[in-house]
PDB file of N, CA and C in Angstrom:
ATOM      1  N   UNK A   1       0.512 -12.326  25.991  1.00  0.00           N
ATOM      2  CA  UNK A   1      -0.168 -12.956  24.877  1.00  0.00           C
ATOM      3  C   UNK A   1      -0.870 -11.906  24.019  1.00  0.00           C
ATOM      4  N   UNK A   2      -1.396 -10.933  24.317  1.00  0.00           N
ATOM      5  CA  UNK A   2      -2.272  -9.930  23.778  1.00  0.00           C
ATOM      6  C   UNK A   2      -1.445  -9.163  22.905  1.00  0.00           C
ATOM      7  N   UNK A   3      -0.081  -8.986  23.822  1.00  0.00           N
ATOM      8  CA  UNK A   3       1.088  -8.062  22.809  1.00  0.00           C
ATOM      9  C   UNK A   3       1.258  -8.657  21.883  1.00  0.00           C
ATOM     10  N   UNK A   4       1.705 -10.014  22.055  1.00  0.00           N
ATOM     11  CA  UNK A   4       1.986 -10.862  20.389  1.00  0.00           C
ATOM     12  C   UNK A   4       0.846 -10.779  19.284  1.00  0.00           C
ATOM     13  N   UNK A   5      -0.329 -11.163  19.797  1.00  0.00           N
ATOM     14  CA  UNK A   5      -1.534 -11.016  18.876  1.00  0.00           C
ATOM     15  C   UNK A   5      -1.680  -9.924  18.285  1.00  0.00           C
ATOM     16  N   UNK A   6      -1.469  -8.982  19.052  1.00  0.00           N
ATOM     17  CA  UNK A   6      -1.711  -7.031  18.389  1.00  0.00           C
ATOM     18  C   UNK A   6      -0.278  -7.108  17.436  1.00  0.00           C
ATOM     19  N   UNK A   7       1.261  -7.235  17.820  1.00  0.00           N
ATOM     20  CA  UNK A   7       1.770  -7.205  17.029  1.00  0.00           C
ATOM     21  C   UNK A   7       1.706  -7.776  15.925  1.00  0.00           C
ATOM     22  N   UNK A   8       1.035  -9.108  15.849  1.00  0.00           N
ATOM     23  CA  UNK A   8       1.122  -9.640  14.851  1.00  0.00           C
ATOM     24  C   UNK A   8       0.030  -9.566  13.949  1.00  0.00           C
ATOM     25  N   UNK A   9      -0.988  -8.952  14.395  1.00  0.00           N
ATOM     26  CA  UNK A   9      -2.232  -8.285  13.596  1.00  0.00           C
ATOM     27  C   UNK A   9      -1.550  -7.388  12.726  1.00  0.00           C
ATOM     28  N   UNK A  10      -0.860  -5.940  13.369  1.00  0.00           N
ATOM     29  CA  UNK A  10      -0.124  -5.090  12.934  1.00  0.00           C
ATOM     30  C   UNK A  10       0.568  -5.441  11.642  1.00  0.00           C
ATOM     31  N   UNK A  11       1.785  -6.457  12.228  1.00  0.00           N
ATOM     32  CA  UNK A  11       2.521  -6.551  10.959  1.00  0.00           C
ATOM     33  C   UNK A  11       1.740  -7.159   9.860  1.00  0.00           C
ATOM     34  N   UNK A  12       0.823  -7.704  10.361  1.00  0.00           N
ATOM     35  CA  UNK A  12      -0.472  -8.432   9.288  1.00  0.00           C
ATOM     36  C   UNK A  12      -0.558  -7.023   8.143  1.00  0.00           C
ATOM     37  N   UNK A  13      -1.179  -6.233   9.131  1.00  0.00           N
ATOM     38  CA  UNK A  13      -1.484  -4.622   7.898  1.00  0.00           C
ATOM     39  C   UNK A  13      -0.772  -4.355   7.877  1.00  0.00           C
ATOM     40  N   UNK A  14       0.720  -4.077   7.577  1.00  0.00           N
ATOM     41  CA  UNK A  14       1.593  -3.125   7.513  1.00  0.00           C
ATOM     42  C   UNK A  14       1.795  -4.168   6.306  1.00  0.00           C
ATOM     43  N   UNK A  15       2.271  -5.277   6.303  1.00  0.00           N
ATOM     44  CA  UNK A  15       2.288  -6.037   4.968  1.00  0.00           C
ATOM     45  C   UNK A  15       1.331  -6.079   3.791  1.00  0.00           C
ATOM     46  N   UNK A  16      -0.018  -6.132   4.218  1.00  0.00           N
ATOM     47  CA  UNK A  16      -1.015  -6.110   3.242  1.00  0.00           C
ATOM     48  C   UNK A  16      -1.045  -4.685   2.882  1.00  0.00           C
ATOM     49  N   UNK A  17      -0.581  -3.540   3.187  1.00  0.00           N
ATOM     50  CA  UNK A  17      -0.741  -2.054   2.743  1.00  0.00           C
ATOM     51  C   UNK A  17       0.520  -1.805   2.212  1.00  0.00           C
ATOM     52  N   UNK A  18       1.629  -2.754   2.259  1.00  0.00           N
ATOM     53  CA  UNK A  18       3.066  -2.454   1.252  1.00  0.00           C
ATOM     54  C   UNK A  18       3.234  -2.939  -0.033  1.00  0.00           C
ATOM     55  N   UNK A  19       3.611  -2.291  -0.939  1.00  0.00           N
ATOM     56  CA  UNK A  19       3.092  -2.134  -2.489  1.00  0.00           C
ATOM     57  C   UNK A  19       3.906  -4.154  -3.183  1.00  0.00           C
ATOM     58  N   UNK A  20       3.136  -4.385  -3.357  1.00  0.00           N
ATOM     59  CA  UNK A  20       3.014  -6.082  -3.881  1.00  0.00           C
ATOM     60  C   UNK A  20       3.821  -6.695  -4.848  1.00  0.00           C
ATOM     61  N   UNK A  21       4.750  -5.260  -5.593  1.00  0.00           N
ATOM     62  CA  UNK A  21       5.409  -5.513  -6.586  1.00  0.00           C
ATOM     63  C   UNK A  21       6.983  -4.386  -6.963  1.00  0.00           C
ATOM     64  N   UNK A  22       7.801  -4.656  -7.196  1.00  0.00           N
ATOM     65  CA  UNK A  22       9.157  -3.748  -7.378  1.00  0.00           C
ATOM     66  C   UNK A  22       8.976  -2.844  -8.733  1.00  0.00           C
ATOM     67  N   UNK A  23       9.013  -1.576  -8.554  1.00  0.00           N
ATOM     68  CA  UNK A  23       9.156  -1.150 -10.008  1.00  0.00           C
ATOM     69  C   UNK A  23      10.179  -1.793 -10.864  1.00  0.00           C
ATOM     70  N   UNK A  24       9.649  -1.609 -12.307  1.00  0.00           N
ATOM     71  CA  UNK A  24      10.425  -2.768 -13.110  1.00  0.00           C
ATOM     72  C   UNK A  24      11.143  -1.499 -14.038  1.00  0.00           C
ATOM     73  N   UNK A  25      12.473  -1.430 -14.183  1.00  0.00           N
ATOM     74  CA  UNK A  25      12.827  -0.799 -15.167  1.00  0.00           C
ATOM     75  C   UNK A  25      12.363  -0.173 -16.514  1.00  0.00           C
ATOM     76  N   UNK A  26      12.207   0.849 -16.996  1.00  0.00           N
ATOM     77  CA  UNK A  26      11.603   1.039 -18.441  1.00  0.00           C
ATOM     78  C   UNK A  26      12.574   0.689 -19.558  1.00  0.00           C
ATOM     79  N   UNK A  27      11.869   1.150 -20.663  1.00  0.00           N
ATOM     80  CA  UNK A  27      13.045   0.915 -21.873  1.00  0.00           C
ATOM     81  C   UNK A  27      13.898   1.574 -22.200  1.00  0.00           C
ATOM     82  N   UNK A  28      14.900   1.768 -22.596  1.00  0.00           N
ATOM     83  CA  UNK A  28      16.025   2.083 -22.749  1.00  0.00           C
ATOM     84  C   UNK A  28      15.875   3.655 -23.579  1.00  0.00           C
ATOM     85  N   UNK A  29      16.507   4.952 -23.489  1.00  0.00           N
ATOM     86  CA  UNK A  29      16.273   6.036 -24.459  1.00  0.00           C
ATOM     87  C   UNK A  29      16.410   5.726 -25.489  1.00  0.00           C
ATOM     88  N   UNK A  30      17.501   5.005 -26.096  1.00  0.00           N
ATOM     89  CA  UNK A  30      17.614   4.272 -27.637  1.00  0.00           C
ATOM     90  C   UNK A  30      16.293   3.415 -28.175  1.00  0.00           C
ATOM     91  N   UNK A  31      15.523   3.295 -27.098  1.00  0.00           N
ATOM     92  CA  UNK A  31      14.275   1.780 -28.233  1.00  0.00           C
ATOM     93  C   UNK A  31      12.935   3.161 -28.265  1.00  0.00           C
ATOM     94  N   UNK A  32      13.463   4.079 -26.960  1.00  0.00           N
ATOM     95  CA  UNK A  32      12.025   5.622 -26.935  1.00  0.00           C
ATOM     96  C   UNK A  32      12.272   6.228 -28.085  1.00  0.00           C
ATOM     97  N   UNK A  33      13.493   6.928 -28.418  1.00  0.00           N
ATOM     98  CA  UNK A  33      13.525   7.608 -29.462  1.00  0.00           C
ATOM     99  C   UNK A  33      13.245   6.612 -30.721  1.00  0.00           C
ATOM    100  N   UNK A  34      13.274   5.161 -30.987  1.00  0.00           N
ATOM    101  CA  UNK A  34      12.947   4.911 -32.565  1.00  0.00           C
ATOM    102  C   UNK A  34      11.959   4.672 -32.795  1.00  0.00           C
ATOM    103  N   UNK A  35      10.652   4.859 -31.462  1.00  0.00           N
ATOM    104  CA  UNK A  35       9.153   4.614 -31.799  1.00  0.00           C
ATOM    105  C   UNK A  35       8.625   5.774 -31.909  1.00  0.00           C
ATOM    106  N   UNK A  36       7.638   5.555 -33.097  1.00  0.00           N
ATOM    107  CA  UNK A  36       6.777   7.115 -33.901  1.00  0.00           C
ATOM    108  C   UNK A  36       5.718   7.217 -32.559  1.00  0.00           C
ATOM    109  N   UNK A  37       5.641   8.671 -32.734  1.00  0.00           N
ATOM    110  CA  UNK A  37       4.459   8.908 -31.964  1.00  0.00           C
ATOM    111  C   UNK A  37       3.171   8.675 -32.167  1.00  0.00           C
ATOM    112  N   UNK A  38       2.518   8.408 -31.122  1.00  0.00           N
ATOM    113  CA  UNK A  38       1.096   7.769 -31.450  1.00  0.00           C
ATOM    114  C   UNK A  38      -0.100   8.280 -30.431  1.00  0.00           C
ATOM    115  N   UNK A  39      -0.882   7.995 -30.595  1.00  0.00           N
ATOM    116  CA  UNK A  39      -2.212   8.978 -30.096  1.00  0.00           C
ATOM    117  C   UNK A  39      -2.728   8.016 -29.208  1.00  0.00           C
ATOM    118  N   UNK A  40      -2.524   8.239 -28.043  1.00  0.00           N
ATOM    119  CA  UNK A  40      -3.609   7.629 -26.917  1.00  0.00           C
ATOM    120  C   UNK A  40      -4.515   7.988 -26.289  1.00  0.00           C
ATOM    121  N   UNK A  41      -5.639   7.211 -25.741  1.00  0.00           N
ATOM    122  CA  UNK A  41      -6.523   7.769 -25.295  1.00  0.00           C
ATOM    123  C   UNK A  41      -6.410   7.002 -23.722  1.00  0.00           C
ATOM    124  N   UNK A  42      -6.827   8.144 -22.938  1.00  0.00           N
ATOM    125  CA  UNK A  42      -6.790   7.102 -22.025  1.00  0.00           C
ATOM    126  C   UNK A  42      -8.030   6.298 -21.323  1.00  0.00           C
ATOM    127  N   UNK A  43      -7.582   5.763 -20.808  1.00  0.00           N
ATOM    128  CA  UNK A  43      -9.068   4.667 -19.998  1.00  0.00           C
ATOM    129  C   UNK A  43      -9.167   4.467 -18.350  1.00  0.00           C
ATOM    130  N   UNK A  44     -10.297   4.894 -17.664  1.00  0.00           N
ATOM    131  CA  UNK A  44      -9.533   4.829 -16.510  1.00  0.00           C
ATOM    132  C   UNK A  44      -9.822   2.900 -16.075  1.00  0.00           C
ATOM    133  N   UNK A  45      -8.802   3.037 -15.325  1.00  0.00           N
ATOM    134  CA  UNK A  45      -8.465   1.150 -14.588  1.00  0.00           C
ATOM    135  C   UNK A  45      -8.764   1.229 -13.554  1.00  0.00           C
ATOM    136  N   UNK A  46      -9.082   0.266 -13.230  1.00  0.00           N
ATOM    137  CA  UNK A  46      -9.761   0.051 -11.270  1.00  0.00           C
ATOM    138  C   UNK A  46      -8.110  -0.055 -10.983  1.00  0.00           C
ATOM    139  N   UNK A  47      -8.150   0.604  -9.657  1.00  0.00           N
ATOM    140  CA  UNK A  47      -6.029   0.697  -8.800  1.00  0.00           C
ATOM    141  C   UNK A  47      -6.393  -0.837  -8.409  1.00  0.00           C
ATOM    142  N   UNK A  48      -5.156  -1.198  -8.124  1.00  0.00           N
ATOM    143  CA  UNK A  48      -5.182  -2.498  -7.804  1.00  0.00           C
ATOM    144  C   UNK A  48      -4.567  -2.407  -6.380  1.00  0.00           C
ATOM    145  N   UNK A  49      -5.371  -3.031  -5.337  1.00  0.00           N
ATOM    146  CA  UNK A  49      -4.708  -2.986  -3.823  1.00  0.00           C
ATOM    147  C   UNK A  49      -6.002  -2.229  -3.263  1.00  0.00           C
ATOM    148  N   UNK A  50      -5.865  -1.999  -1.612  1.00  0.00           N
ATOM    149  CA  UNK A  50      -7.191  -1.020  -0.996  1.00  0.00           C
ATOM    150  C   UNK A  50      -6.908   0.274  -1.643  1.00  0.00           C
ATOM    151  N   UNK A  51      -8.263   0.785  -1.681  1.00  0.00           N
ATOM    152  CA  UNK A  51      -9.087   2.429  -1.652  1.00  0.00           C
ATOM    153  C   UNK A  51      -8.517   3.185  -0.448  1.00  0.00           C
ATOM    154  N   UNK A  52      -8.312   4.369  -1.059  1.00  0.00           N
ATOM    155  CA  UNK A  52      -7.997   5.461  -0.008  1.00  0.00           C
ATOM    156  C   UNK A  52      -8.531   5.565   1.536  1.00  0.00           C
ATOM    157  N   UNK A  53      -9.817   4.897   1.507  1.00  0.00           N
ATOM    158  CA  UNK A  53     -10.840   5.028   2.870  1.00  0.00           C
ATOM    159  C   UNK A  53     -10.702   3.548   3.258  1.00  0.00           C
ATOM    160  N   UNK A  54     -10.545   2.648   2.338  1.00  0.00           N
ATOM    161  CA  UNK A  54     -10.240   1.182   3.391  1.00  0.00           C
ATOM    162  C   UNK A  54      -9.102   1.209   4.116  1.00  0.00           C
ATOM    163  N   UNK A  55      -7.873   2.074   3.446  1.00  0.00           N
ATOM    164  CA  UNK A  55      -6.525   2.242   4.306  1.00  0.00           C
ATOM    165  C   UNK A  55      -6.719   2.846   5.653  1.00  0.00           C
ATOM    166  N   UNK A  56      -7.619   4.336   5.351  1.00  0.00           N
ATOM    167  CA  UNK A  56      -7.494   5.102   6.328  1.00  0.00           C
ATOM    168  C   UNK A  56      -8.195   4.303   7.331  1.00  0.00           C
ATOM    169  N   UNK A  57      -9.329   3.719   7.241  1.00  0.00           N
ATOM    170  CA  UNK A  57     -10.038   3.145   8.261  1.00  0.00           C
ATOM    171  C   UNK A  57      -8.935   2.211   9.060  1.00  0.00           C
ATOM    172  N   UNK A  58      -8.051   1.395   8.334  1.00  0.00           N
ATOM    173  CA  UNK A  58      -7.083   0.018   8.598  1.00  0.00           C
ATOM    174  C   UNK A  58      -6.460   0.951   9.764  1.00  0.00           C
ATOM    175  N   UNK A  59      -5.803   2.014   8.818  1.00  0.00           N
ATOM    176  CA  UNK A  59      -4.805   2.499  10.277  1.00  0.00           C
ATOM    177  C   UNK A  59      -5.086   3.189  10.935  1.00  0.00           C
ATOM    178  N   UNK A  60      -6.215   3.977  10.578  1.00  0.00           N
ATOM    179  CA  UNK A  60      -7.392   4.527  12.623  1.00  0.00           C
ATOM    180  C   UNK A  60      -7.521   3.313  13.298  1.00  0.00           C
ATOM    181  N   UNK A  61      -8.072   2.204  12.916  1.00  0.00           N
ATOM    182  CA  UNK A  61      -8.002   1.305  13.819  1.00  0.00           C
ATOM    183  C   UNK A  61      -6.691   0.807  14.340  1.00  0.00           C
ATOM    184  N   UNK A  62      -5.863   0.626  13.787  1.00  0.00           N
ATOM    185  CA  UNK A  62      -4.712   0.392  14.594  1.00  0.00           C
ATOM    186  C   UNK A  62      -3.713   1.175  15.724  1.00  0.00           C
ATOM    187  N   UNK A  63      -4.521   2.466  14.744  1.00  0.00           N
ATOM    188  CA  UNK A  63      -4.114   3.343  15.454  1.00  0.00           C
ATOM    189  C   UNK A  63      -4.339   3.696  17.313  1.00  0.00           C
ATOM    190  N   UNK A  64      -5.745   3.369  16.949  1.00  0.00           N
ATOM    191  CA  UNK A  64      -6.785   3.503  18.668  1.00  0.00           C
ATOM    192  C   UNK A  64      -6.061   2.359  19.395  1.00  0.00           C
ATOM    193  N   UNK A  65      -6.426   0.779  18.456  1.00  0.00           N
ATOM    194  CA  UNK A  65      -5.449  -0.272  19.577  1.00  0.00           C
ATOM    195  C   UNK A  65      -3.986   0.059  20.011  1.00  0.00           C
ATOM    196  N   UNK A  66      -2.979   0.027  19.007  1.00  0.00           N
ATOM    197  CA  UNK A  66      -2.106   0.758  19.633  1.00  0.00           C
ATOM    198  C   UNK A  66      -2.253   1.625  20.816  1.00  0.00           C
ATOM    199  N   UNK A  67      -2.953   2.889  20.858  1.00  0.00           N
ATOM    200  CA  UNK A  67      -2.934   3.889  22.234  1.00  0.00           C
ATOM    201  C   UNK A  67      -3.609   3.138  23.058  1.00  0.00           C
ATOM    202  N   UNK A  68      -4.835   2.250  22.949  1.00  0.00           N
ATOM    203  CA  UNK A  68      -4.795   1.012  23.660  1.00  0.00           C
ATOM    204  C   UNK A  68      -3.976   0.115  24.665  1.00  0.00           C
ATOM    205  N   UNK A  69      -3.367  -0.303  23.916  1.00  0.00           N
ATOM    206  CA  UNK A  69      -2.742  -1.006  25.075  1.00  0.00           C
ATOM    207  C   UNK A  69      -1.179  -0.056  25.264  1.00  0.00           C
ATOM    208  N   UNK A  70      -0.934   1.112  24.628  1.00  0.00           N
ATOM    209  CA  UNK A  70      -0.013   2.118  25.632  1.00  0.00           C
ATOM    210  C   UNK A  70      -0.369   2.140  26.630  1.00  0.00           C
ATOM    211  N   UNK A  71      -1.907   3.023  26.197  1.00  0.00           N
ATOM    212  CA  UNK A  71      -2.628   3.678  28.046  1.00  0.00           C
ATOM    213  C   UNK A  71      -2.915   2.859  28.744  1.00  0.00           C
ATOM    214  N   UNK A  72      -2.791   1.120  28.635  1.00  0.00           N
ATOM    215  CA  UNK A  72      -2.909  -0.210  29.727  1.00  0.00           C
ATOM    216  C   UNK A  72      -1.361  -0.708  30.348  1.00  0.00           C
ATOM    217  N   UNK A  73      -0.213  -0.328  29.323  1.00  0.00           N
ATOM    218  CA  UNK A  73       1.169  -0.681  29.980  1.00  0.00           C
ATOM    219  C   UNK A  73       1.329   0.601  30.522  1.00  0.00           C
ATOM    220  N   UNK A  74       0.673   1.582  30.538  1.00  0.00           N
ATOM    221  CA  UNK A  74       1.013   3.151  31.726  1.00  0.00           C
ATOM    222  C   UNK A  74       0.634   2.826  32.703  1.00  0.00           C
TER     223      UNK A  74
END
C-alpha cells in the first residue's frame, strides 16, 4: 500500500513539474521578412509554473522518500 501511495505522489510531481503546454509553431519567414522593424522594450513577467527553489525543494523531497523506502526493501 505505501508503494502505491509514494508512486502515486511521485507521478503527482513529475506531472505538475512537466511543462503545461506544446510549443506552438512561429510565423512563417515570408510574414518575418514583410514586418518593419520596431523598437521594444522589454518588461519583465512573473514565469508561469514553480520557482527554481519550489522545484528543487519538490525533488529533494522525493528524492530522500525514494532512498526511503529503497533502504526499507534492502
Amino acid at each position: 500500500m505505501r508503494m502505491h501511495l509514494l508512486s502515486l505522489v511521485f507521478a503527482g510531481l513529475v506531472a505538475a513539474l512537466a511543462p503545461s503546454s506544446v510549443a506552438v509553431a512561429g510565423p512563417s519567414a515570408e510574414a518575418e521578412a514583410a514586418q518593419a522593424p520596431v523598437a521594444v522594450q522589454r518588461v519583465a513577467v512573473p514565469s508561469r509554473g514553480l520557482r527554481d527553489e519550489a522545484a528543487m525543494v519538490l525533488v529533494g523531497t522525493a528524492l530522500i522518500g525514494l532512498a526511503a523506502v529503497v533502504r526499507r526493501a534492502a
